[in-house]
Protein backbone atom coordinates (compact mmCIF):
# COMPACT_ATOMS: atom_id res chain seq x y z
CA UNK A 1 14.18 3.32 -4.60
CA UNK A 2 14.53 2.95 -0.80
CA UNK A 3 10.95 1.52 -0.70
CA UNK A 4 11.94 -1.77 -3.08
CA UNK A 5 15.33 -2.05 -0.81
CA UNK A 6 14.35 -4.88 1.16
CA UNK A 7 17.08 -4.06 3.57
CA UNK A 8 15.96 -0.68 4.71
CA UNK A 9 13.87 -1.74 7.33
CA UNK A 10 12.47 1.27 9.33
CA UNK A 11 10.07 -0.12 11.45
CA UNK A 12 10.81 -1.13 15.29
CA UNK A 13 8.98 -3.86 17.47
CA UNK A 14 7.23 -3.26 20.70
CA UNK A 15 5.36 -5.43 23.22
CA UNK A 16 1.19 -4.22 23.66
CA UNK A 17 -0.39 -6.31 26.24
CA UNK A 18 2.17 -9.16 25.71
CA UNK A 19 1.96 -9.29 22.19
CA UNK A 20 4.49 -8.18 19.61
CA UNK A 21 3.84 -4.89 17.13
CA UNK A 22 5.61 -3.41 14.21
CA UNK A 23 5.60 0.11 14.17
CA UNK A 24 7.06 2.79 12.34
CA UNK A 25 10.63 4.11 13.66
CA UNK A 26 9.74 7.91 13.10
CA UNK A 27 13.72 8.47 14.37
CA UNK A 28 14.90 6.80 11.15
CA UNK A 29 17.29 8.85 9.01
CA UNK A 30 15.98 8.15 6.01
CA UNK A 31 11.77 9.46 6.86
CA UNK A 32 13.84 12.64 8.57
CA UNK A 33 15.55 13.37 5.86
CA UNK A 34 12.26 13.29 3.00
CA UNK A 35 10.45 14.90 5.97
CA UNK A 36 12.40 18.17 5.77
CA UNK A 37 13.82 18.14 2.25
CA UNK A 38 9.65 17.58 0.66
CA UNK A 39 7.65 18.17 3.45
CA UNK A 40 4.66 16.43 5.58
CA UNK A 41 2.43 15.56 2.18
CA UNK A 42 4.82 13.47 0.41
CA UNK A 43 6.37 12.02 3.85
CA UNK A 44 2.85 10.73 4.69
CA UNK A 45 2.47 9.41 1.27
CA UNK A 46 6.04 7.21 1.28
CA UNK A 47 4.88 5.97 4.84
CA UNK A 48 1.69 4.42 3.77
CA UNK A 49 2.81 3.21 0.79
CA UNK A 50 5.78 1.74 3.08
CA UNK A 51 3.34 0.26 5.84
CA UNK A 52 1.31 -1.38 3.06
CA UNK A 53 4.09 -2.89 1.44
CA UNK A 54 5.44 -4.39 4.63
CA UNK A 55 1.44 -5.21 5.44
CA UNK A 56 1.39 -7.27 2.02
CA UNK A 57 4.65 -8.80 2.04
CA UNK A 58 7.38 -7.84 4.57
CA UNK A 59 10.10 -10.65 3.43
CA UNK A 60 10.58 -9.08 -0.18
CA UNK A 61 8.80 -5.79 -0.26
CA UNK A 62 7.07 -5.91 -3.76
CA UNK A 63 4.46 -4.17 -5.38
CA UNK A 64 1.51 -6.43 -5.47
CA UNK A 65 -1.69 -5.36 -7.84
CA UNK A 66 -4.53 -4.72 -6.19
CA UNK A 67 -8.30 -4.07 -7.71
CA UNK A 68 -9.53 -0.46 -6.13
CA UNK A 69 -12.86 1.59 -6.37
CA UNK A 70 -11.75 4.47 -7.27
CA UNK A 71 -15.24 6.09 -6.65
CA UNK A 72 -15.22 5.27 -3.14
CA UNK A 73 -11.39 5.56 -2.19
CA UNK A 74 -11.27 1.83 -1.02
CA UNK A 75 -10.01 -1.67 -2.22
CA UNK A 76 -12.57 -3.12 -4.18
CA UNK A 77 -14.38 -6.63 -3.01
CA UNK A 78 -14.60 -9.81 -5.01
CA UNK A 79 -18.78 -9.06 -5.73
CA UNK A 80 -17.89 -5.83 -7.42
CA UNK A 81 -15.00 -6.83 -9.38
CA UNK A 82 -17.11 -9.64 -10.66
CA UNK A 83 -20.04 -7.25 -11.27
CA UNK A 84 -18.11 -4.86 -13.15
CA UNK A 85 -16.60 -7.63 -15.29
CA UNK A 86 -19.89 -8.98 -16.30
CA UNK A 87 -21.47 -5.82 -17.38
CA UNK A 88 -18.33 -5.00 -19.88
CA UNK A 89 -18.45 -8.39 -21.24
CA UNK A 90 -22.39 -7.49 -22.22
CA UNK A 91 -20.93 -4.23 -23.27
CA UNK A 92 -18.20 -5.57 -25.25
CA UNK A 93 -20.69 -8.14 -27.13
CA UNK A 94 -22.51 -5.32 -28.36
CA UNK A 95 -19.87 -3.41 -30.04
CA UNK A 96 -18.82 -6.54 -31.98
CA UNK A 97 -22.25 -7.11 -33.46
């Protein structure tokens, strides 16, 4: 729930080389808390999820879909999303006939 709160913010800015970076406040009450109540695995989980929502879209927070190849463990590119949909539309002619 605190992930969709658009008000929890806990990420700090600091100045590298003149230029302005969001990081993550590891002091805020909130990560401390899930750290020690369920531990380092699902801490690490909530703040990747939490830097990629803020990544994405750091006015709203929202969950935005994104294609994934799941047999490499990486976000999918536009030539293999394509490729895949072309070879079930073949597929999928074939069962109709």
């Amino acid at each position: 729930e605190n992930l969709k709160n658009p008000d929890w913010h806990p990420f700090k800015v600091i100045v590298e080389g003149g230029n302005p970076k969001e990081i993550l406040n590891e002091e805020d009450e909130k990560l401390t808390n899930l750290k020690l109540e369920w531990g380092e695995e699902i801490y690490n989980a909530v703040v990747t999820a939490l830097k990629e929502l803020n990544e994405y879209n750091p006015s709203g927070r929202y969950v935005i879909s994104e294609l994934w190849n799941f047999k490499e463990n990486r976000k999918a590119t536009l030539k293999e999303v394509v490729g895949y949909v072309v070879r079930n539309i073949k597929t999928a002619k074939r069962k109709r006939t």
